[in-house]
PDB file of N, CA and C in Angstrom:
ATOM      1  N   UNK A   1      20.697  82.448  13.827  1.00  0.00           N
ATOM      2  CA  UNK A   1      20.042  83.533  14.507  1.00  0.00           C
ATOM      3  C   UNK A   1      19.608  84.603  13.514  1.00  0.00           C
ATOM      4  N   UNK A   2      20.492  84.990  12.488  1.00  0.00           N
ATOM      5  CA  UNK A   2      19.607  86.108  11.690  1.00  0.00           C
ATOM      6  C   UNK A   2      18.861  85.368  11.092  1.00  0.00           C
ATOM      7  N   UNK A   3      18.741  84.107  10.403  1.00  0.00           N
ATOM      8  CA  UNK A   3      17.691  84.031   9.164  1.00  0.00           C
ATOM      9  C   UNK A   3      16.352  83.896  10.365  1.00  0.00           C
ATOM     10  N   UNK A   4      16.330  83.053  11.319  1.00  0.00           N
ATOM     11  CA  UNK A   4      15.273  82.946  12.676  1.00  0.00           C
ATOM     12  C   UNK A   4      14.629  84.054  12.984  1.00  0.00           C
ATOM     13  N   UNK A   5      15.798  85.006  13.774  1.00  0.00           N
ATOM     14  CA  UNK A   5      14.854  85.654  13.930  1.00  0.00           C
ATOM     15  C   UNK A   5      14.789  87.487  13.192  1.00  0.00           C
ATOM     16  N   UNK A   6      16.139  87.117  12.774  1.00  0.00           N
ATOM     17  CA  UNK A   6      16.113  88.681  11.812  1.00  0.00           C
ATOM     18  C   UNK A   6      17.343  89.467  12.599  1.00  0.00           C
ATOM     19  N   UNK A   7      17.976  89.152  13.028  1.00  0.00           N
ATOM     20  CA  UNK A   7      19.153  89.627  14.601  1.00  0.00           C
ATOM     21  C   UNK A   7      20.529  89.535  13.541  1.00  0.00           C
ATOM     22  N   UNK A   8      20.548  90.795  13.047  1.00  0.00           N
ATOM     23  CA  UNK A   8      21.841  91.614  12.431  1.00  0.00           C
ATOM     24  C   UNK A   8      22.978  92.117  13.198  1.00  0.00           C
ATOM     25  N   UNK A   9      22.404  93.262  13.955  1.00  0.00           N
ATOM     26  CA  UNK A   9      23.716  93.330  14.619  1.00  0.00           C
ATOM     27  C   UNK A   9      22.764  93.935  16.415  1.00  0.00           C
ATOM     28  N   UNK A  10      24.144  94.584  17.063  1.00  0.00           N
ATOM     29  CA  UNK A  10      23.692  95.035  18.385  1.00  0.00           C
ATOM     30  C   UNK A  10      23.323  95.914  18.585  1.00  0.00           C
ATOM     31  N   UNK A  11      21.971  96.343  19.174  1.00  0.00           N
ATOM     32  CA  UNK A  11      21.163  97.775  19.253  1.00  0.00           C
ATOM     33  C   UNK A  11      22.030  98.437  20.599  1.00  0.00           C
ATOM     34  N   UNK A  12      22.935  97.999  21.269  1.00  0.00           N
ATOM     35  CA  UNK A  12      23.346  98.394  22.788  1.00  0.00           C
ATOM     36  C   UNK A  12      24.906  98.870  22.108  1.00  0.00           C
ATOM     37  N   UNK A  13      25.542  99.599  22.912  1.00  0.00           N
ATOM     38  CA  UNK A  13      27.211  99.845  22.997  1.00  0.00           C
ATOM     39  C   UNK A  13      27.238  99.011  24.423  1.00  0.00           C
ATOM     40  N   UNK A  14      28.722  98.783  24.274  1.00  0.00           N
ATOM     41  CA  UNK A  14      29.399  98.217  25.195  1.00  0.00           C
ATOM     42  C   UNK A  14      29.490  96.930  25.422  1.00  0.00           C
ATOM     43  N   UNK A  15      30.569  96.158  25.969  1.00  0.00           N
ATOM     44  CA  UNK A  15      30.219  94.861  26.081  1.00  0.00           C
ATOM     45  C   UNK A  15      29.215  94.160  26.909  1.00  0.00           C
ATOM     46  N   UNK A  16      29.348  94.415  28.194  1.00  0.00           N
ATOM     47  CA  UNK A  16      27.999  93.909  28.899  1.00  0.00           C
ATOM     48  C   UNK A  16      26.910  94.204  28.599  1.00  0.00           C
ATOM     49  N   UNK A  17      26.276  95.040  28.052  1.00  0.00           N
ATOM     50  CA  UNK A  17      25.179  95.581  27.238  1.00  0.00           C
ATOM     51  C   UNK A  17      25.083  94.820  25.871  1.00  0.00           C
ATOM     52  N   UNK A  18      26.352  94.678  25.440  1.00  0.00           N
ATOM     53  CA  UNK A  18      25.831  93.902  24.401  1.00  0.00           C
ATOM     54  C   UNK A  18      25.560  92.259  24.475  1.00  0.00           C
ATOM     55  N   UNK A  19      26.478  91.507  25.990  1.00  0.00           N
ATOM     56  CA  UNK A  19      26.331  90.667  26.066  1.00  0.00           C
ATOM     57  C   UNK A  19      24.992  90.009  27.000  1.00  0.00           C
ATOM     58  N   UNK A  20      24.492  91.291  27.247  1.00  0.00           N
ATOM     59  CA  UNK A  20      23.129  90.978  27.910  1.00  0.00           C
ATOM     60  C   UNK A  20      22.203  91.003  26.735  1.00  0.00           C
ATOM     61  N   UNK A  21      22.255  91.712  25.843  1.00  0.00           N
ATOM     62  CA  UNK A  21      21.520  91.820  24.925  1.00  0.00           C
ATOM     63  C   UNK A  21      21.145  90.456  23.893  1.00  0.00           C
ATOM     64  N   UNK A  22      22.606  89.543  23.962  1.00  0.00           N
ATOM     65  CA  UNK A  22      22.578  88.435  23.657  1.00  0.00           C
ATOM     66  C   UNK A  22      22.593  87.365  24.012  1.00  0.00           C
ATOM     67  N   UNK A  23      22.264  87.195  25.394  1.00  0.00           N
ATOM     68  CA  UNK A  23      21.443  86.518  26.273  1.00  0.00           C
ATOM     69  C   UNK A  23      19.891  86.736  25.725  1.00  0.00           C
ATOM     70  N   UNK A  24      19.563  87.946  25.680  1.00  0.00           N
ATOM     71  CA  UNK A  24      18.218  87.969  25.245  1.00  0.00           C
ATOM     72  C   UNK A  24      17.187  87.227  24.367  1.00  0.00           C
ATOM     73  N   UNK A  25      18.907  87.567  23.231  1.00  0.00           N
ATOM     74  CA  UNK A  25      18.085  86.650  21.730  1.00  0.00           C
ATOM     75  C   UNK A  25      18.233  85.347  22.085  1.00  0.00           C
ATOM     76  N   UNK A  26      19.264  84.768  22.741  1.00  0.00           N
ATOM     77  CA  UNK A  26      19.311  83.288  23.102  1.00  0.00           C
ATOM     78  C   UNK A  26      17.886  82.549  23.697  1.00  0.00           C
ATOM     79  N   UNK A  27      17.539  83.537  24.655  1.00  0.00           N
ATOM     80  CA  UNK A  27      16.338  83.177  25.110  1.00  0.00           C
ATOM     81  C   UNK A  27      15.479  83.001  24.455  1.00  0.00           C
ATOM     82  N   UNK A  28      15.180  84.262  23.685  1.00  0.00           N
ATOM     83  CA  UNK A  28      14.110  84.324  22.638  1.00  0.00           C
ATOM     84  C   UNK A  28      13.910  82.979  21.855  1.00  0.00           C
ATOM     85  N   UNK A  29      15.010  82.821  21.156  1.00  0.00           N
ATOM     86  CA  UNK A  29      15.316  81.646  19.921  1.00  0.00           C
ATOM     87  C   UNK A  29      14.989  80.566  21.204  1.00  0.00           C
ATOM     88  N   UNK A  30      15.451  79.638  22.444  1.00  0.00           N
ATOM     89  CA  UNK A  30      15.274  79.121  23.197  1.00  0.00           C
ATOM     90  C   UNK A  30      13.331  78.610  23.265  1.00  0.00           C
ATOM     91  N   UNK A  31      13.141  79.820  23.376  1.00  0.00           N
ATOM     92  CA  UNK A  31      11.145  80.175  23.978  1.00  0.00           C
ATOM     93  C   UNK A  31      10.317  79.675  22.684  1.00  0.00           C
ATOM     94  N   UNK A  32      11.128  80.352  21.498  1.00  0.00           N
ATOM     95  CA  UNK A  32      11.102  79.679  20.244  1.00  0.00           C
ATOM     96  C   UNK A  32      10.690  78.304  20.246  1.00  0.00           C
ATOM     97  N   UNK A  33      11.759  77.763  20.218  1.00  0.00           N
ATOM     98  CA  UNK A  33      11.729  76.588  20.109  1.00  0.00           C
ATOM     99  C   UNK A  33      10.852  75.290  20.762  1.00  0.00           C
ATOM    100  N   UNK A  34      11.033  75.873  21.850  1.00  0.00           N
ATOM    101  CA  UNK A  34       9.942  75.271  23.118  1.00  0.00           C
ATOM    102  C   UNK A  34       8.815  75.311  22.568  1.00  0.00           C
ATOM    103  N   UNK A  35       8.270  76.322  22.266  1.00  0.00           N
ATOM    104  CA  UNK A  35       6.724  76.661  21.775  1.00  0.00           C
ATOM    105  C   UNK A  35       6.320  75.816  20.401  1.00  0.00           C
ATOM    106  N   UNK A  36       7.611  75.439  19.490  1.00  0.00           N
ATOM    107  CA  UNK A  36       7.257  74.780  18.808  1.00  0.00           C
ATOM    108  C   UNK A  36       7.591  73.181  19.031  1.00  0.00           C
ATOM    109  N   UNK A  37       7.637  72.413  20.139  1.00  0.00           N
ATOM    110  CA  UNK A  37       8.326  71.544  20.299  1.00  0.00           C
ATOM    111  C   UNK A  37       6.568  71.174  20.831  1.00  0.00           C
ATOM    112  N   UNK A  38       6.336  71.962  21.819  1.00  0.00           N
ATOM    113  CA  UNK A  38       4.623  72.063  22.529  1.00  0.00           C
ATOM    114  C   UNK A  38       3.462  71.753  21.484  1.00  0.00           C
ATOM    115  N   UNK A  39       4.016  72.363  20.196  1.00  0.00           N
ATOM    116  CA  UNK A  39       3.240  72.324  19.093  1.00  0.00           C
ATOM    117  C   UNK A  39       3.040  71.011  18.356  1.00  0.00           C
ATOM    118  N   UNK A  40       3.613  70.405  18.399  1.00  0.00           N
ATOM    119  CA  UNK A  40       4.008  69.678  17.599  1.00  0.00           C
ATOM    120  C   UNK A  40       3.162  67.878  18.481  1.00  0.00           C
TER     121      UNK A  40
END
């Protein structure tokens, strides 16, 4: 996840905030991938 997409640390406090937050990137990296799978 950091070298991908650059995702150091958590822009949110708290845990659910942060664990929504990392749902996010999951997705992201996820949408990622897809798009290059389409590509290909």
């Amino acid at each position: 996840m950091k070298q991908v997409l650059g995702f150091r640390q958590f822009s949110m406090r708290g845990l659910t905030k942060a664990q929504a937050e990392w749902k996010l990137v999951c997705a992201a990296l996820n949408l990622r991938r897809m798009a290059n799978m389409m590509a290909a």
